[in-house]
Structures are given as C-alpha cells and as structure tokens.
Protein backbone atom coordinates (compact mmCIF):
# COMPACT_ATOMS: atom_id res chain seq x y z
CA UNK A 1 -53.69 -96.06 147.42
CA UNK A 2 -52.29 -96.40 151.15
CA UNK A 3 -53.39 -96.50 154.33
CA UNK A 4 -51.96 -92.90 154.63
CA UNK A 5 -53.21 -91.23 151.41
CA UNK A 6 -53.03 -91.73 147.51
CA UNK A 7 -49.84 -91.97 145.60
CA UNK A 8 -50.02 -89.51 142.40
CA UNK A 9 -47.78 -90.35 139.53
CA UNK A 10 -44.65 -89.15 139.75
CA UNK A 11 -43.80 -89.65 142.63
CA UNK A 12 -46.47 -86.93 144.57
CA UNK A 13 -49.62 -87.86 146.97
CA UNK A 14 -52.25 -86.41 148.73
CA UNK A 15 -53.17 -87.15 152.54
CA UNK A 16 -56.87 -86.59 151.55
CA UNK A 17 -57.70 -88.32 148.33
CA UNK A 18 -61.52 -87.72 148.41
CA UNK A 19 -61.24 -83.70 148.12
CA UNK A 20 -59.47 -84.51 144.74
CA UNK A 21 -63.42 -85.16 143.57
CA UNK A 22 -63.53 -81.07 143.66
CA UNK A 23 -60.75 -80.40 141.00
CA UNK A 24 -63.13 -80.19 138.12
CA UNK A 25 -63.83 -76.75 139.51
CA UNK A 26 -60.66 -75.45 138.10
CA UNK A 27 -62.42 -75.91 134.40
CA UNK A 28 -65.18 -73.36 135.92
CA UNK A 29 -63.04 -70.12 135.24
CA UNK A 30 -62.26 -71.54 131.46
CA UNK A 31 -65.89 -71.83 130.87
CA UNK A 32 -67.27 -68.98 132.67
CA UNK A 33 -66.19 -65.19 132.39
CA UNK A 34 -64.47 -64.33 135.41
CA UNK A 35 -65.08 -60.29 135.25
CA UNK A 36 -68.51 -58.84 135.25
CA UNK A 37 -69.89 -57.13 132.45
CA UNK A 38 -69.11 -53.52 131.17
CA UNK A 39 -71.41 -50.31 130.04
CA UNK A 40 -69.77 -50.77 126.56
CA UNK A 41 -73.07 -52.17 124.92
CA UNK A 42 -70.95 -54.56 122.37
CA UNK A 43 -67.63 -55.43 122.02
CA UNK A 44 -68.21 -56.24 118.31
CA UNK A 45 -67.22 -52.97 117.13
CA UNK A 46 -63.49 -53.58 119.42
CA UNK A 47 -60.84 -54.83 117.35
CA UNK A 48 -59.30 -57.60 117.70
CA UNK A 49 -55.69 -57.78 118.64
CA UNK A 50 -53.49 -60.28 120.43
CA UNK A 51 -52.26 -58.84 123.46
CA UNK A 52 -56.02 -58.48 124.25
CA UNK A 53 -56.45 -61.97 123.82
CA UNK A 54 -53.32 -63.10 125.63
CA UNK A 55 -54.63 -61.16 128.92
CA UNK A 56 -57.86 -63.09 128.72
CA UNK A 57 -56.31 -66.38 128.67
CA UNK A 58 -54.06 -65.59 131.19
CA UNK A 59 -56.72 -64.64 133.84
CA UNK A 60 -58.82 -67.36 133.25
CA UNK A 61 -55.63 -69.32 133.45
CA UNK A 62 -55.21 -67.90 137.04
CA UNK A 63 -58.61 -68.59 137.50
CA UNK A 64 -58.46 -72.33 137.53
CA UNK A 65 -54.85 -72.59 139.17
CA UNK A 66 -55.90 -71.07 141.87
CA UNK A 67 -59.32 -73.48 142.71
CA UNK A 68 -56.76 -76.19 141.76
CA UNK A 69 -53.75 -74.89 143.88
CA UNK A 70 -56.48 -74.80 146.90
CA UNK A 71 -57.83 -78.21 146.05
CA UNK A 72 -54.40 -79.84 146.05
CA UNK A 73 -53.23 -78.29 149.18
CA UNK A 74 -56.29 -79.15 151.14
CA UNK A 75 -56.05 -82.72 149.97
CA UNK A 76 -52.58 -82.73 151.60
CA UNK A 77 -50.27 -82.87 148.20
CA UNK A 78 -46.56 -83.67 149.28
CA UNK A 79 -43.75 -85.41 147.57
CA UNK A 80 -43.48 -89.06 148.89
CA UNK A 81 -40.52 -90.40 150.23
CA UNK A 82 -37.87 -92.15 147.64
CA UNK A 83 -34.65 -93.66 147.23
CA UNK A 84 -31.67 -92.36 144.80
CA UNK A 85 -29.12 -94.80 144.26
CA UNK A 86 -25.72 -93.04 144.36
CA UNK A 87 -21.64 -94.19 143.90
CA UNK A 88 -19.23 -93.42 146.26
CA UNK A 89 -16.67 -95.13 148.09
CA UNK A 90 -17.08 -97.00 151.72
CA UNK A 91 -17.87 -100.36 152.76
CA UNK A 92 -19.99 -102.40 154.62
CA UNK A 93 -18.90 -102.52 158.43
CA UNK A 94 -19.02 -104.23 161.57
CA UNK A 95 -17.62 -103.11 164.86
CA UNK A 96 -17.29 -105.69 167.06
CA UNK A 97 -16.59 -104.16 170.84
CA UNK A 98 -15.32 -105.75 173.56
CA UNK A 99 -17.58 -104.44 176.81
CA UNK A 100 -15.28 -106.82 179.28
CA UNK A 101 -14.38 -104.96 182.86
CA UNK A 102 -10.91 -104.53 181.86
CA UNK A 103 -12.22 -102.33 179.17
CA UNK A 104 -13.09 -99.45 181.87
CA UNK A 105 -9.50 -98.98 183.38
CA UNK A 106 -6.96 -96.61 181.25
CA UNK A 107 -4.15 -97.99 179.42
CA UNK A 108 -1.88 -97.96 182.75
CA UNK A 109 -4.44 -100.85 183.54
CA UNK A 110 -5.91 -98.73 186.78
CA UNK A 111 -8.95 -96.18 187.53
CA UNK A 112 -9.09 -93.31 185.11
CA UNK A 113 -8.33 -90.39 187.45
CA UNK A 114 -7.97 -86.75 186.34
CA UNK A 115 -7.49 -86.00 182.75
CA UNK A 116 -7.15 -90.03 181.96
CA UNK A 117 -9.41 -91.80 179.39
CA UNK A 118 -10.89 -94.96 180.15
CA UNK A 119 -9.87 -97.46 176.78
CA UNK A 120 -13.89 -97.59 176.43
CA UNK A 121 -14.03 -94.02 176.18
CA UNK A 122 -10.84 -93.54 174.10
CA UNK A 123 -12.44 -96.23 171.68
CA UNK A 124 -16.25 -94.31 171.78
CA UNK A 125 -14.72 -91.02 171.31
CA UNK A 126 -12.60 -91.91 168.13
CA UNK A 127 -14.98 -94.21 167.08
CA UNK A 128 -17.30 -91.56 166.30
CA UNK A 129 -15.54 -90.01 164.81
CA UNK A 130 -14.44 -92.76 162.61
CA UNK A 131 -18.13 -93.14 161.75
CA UNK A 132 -18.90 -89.31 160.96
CA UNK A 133 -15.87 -89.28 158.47
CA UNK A 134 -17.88 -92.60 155.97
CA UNK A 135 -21.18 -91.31 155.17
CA UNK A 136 -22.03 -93.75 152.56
CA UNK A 137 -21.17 -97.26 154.99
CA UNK A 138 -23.51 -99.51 156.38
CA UNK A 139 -22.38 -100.22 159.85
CA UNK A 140 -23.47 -102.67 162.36
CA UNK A 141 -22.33 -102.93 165.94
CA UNK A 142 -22.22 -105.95 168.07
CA UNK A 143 -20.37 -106.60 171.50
CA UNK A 144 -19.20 -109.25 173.63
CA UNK A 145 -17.82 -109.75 177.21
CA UNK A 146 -19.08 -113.11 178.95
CA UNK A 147 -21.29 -113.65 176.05
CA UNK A 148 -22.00 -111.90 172.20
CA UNK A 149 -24.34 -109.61 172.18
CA UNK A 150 -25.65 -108.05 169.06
CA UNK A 151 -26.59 -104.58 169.40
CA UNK A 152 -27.45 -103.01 166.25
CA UNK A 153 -27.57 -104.64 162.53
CA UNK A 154 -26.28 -103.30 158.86
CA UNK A 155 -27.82 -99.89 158.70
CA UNK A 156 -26.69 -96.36 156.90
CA UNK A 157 -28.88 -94.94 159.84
CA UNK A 158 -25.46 -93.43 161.37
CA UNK A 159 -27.38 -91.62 164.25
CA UNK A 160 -28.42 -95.06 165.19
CA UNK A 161 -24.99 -95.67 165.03
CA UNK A 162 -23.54 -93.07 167.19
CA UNK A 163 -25.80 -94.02 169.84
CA UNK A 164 -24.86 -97.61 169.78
CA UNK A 165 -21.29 -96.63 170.04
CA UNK A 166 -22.27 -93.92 172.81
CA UNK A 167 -22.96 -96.85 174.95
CA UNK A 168 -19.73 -98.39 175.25
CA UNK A 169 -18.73 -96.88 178.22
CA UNK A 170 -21.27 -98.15 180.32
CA UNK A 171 -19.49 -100.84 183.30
CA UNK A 172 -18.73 -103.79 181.44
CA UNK A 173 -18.82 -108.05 182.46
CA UNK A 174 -15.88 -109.40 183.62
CA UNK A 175 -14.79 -112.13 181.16
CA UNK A 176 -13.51 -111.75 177.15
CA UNK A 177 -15.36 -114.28 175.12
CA UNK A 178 -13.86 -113.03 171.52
CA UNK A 179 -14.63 -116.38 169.68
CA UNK A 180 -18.42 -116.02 169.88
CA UNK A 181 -18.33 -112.08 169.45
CA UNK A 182 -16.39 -112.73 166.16
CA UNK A 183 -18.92 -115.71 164.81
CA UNK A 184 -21.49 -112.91 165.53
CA UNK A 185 -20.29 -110.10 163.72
CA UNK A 186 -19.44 -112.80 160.85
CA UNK A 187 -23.34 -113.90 161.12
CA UNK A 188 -24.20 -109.72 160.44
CA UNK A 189 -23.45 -110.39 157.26
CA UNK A 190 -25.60 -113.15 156.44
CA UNK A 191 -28.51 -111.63 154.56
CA UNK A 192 -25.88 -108.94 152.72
CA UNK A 193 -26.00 -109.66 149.10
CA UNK A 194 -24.98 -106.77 147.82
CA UNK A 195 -21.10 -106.60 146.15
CA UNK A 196 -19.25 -103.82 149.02
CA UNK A 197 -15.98 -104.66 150.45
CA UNK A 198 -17.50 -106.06 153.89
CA UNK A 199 -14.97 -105.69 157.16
CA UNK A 200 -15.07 -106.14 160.42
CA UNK A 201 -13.35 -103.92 163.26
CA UNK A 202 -12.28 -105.60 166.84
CA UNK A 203 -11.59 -103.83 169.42
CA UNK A 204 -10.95 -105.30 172.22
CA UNK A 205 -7.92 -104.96 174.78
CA UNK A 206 -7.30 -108.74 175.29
CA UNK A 207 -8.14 -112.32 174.69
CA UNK A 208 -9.64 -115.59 175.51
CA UNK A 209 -8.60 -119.07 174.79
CA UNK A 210 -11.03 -119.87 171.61
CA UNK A 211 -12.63 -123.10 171.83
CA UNK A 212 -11.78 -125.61 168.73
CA UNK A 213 -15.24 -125.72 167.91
CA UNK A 214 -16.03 -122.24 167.58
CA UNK A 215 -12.37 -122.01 165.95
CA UNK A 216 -13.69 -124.42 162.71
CA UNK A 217 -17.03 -122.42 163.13
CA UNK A 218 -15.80 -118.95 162.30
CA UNK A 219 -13.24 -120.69 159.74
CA UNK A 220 -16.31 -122.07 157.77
CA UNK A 221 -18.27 -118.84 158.39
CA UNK A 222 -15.00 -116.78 156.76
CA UNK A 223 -15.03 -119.26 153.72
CA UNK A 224 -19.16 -118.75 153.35
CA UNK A 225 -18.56 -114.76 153.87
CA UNK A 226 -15.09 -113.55 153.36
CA UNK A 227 -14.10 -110.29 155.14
CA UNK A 228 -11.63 -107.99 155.74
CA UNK A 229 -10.62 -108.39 159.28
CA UNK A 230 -9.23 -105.61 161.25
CA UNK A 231 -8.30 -105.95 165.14
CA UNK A 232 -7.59 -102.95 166.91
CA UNK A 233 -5.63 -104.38 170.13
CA UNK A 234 -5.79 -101.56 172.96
CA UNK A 235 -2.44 -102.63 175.25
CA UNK A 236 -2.97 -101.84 178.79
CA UNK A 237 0.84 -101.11 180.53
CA UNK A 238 2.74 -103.96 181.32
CA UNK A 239 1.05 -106.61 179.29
CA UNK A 240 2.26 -108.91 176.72
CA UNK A 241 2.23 -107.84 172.91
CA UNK A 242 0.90 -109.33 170.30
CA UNK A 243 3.54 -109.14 167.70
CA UNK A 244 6.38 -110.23 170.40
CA UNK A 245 7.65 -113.47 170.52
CA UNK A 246 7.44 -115.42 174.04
CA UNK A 247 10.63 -117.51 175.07
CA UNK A 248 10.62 -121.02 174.27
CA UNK A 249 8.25 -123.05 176.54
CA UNK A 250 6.09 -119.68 177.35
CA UNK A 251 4.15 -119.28 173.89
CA UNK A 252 0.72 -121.15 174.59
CA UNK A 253 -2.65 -119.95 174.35
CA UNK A 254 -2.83 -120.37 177.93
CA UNK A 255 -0.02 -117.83 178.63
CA UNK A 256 -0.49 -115.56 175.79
CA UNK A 257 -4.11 -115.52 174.39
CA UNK A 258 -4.19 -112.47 172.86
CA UNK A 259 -0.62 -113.71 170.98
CA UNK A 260 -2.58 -116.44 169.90
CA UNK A 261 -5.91 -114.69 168.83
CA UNK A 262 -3.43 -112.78 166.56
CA UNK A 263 -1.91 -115.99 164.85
CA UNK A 264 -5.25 -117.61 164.03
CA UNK A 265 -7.06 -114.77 162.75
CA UNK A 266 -3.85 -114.74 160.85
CA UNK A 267 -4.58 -118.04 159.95
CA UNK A 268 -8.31 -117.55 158.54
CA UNK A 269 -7.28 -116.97 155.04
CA UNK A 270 -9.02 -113.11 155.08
CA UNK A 271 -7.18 -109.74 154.38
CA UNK A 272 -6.44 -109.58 158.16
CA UNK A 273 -4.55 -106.44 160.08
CA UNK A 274 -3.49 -106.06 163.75
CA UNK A 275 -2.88 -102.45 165.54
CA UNK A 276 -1.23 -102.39 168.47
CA UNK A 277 -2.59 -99.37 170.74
CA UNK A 278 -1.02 -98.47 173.62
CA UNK A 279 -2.39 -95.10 174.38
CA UNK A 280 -5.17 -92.71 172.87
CA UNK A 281 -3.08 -91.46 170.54
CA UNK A 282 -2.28 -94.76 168.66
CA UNK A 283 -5.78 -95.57 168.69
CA UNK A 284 -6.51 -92.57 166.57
CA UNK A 285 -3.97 -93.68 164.35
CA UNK A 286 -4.91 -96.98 163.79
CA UNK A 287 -8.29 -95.73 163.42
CA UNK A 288 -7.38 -93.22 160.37
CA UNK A 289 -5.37 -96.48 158.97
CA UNK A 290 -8.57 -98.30 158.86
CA UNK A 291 -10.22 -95.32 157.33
CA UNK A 292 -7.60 -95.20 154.81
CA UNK A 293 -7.97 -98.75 154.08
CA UNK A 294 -11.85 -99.13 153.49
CA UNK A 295 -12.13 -96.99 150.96
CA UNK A 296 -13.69 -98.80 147.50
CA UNK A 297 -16.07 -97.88 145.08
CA UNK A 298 -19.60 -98.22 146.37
CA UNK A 299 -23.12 -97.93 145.22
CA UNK A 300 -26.02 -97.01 147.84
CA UNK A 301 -29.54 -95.85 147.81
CA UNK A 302 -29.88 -92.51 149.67
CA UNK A 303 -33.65 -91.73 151.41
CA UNK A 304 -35.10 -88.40 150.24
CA UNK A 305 -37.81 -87.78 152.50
CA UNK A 306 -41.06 -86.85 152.55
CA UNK A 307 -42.06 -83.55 151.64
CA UNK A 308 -45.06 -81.72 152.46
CA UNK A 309 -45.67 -79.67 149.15
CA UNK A 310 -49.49 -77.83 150.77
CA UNK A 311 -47.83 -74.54 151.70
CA UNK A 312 -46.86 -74.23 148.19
CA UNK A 313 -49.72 -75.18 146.78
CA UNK A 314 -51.76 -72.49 149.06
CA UNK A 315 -49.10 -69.68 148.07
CA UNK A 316 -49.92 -70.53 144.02
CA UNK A 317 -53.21 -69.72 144.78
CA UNK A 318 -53.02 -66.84 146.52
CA UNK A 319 -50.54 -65.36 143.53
CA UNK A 320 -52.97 -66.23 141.11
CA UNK A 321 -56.04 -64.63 143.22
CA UNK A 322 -53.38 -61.65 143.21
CA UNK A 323 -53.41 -61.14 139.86
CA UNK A 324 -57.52 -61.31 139.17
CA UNK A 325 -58.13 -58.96 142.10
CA UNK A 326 -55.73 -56.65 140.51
CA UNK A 327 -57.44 -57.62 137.60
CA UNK A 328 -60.92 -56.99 138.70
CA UNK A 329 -59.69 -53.25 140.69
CA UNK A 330 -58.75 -51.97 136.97
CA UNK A 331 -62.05 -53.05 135.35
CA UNK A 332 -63.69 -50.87 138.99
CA UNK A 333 -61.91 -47.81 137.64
CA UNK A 334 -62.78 -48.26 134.20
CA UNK A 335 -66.07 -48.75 134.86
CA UNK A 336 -66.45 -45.23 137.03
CA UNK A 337 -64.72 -43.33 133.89
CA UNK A 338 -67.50 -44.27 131.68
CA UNK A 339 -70.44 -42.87 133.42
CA UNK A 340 -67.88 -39.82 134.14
CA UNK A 341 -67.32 -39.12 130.69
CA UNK A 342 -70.98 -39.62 129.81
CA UNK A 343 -71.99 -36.97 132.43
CA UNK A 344 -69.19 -34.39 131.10
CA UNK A 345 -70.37 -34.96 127.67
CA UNK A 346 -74.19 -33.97 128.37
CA UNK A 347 -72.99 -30.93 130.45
CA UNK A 348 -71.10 -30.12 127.22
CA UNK A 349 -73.56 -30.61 125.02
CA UNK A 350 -76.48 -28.96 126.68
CA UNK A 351 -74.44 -25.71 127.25
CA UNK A 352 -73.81 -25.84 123.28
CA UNK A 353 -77.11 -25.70 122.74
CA UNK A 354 -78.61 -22.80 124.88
C-alpha cells in the first residue's frame, strides 16, 4: 500500500482502497435470483435442458460483473506504472558544449547577419537532431566557458534533453576553459555501472592552454572511466587548424591551443576522433559520423506509464446491465402473454358452453 493507493497483483491498483470492502456484493446476484417471479405456478413440470441453464448462469454472471466493474472503477483501478527492459543499439552520451562568446559569431568569425547561423545555433539545430535520431541513449549535457557547468545528468528523458540543448544559444562568457568542462563530463559518468559504450561529444570552436594538473586529472579520470572521445572542432575563417602543422618555432600551446588540445586528447589512451567544421554543412556531417559511430548493442528499461483503467471498468458494467435489462424487458412481455392467453381461453370456453 502507498501513499497514493493500493498496489493489486499484477501489476494493477486502486486510488481508493477502502471501497474494495464493497466487492462481496458481486456474490449477491450468484446467490439471489435476479428476475422476479413468473405466473407459471412450478417450474418442476419444465424440462430441463442446457441452453436453459447456460442463460441462467450467464445473467447472474452479468449480475456480479457489473457490481464488481462499478466497485473497481470507483475505487480508481488503473495499471501502475512499470519498466520493460528492451535491446537495441545506442550508447551512453555526454555533450559537452562550449557556451564561450566566440561561440555566438558565424563561422566568418563576425555577427550573424541575414540568412547566417551563429556556430551556437548551427550546433543546437543539428544537435537535435542528432538526439531525435537515438531513442534508446542516455544523454547528459554539461557546458563550459570561464568555468564547467553541469547542466543536465545521464537521462533517456530526451525532452529534457532538447531543452538543455535549446539553450545553447543564449550570449555566452568570454573565456574557453575546456580542461575543467572535460573532467566534468568525465565525472557524469561516475555512478554509471551499467556495460554501454559511454562517449563524450565536444563541441567547442577553440581552446585553452590546459593546466598540468587538470591534464594528469582527466588522464586518471580516463583510466578510472574509459570513453570514447569525440571533438567536434567548429573553425571560424581564418584560424589555425587542428590537423595542420605550424612551422618550426610556432607549434606551442601558447600559439596553437586548440593544435594542442587535439594532440593530448590524442594522447589519453581513449578511442578519440577530431572533426574539423568549418561551416554548417560539415557540422552535419560530422554529426551523422558520430551517429554512425555510436551504434552498439544496448539494453534499457523503457517507462510504461500509468494507466487509468476506471472508464473501462464503468463501460463493463454498463454492458453487463445491458444485457439483464434486455433480459428483464423479455420476461415483461412474457409475463403480459400469460394473462392474455388465460383471458382468450375463458372467452373460448364460456362461448362453448352456452
């Protein structure tokens, strides 16, 4: 018993457990006749056949489901919420989003003006997307500009989702703290036990230098809970790649951080990927790469909600009272043919005899 009712087995309930103390009436129509009584003075002299029989048990039948039908749906009878644990393929994912200031400028690094995406809305649009295509993931989202900031943990709530992502857009901070951002998205992970390929999806449009402490953090974070690591670079016009090669004396993580975010998450030890985005429609296909990518067997529990079973209940009963007031109409009629007869038969008779 709940707060909210009485759990049945099966898994049924009732809002209202004390009306259930009235279901005993249903054995009333099984005990009792439920039509009246005829002018036939004895139904000893019927014979007995079975089709007879069969009639009577079905209306008293009808009888008690329909007190019970009304019981049950006056208590409130409804199926109670459950889980069903189902295979199918997805993953367990984190996108990790980069809400810096740079973030709301288009790829030609200036205003959006006209028909041009911001990168924050290029990445929220296809994003969505990306999340309405995998059903059966848990996602989480977390974000970081001048400092992490975790927004939304492992859920297969993908509404939840959406409207995490729908956010994105909103004016961002104006520095790129990545290091932190990626020890918390690691950290989303820490009370997953379950056996799902687990991943985790940057984007972010540049880089920070990554202090050596939170560099041997996230390495002994990636050995604790390994990860597929997926960093979807969004290159604004003009700016340094990450796969090109700086001339001699130019390749430091002061110069090229993003170059250098690239080599060490290369150096992690994780399945790790890089796409290199330099307008809308790259994005989408790095996204769909991603998509391709995460795609392993996976078992989940589905919710089956609640469901409010009273309606039926009341519509059982009103078939059954159906069938007895039809019942009880042809037993009216049969009853006025009698006395008819009788009345014909003495009119008969008495003329016969004058």
């Amino acid at each position: 018993m709940t707060a909210l009712g009485f759990d049945l087995p099966g898994g049924f309930g009732v809002d209202h457990p004390l009306v259930l103390l009235a279901l005993p009436l249903a054995l009333l129509p099984l005990l009792v006749g439920l039509l009246t009584g005829g002018v036939v003075p004895s139904m000893a002299l019927v014979p007995v056949d079975l089709p007879s029989r069969l009639v009577s048990a079905s209306l008293r039948l009808a009888g008690a489901l329909a007190i019970a039908a009304i019981v049950l749906g006056i208590a409130g009878l409804h199926r109670s919420e459950q889980f069903v644990t189902r295979e199918g393929t997805g993953a367990h994912l984190v996108l990790l989003l980069d809400r810096s200031s740079s973030m709301d400028n288009s790829f030609a690094d200036q205003a959006p003006s006209g028909d041009q995406e911001s990168k924050s809305a290029a990445a929220k649009r296809l994003l969505t997307g990306f999340v309405q295509r995998r059903p059966h993931d848990r996602i989480g989202v977390a974000a970081f500009s001048t400092s992490p900031m975790p927004v939304l943990p492992l859920t297969d709530h993908h509404e939840s989702v959406e409207a995490a992502i729908a956010a994105i857009d909103r004016p961002g901070l104006a520095f790129t703290d990545v290091g932190r951002g990626l020890a918390l998205a690691l950290s989303s992970f820490a009370d997953d036990t379950s056996e799902p390929s687990r991943a985790i999806v940057l984007v972010s449009d540049g880089a920070a230098l990554i202090d050596r402490r939170v560099q041997e953090t996230l390495r002994d974070a990636v050995v604790r809970t390994p990860v597929h690591l997926y960093w979807l670079f969004l290159r604004s016009r003009g700016s340094a790649g990450i796969f090109e090669t700086p001339p001699p004396g130019e390749d430091t993580p002061q110069a090229n951080p993003e170059r250098h975010l690239h080599l060490f998450l290369q150096s992690l030890g994780v399945p790790y990927r890089a796409f290199e985005a330099g307008n809308p429609q790259a994005v989408e296909q790095a996204i769909s790469e991603i998509d391709r990518q995460e795609t392993r067997p996976i078992r989940y529990r589905e919710a089956v909600p609640r469901r409010d079973l009273g309606r039926t209940a009341f519509a059982l009963a009103g078939a059954c009272a159906a069938c007895l007031l039809a019942a009880k109409l042809a037993e009216r009629r049969l009853g006025r043919s009698v006395p008819l007869a009788r009345a014909q038969h003495r009119a008969t008779g008495s003329r016969g005899t004058i």
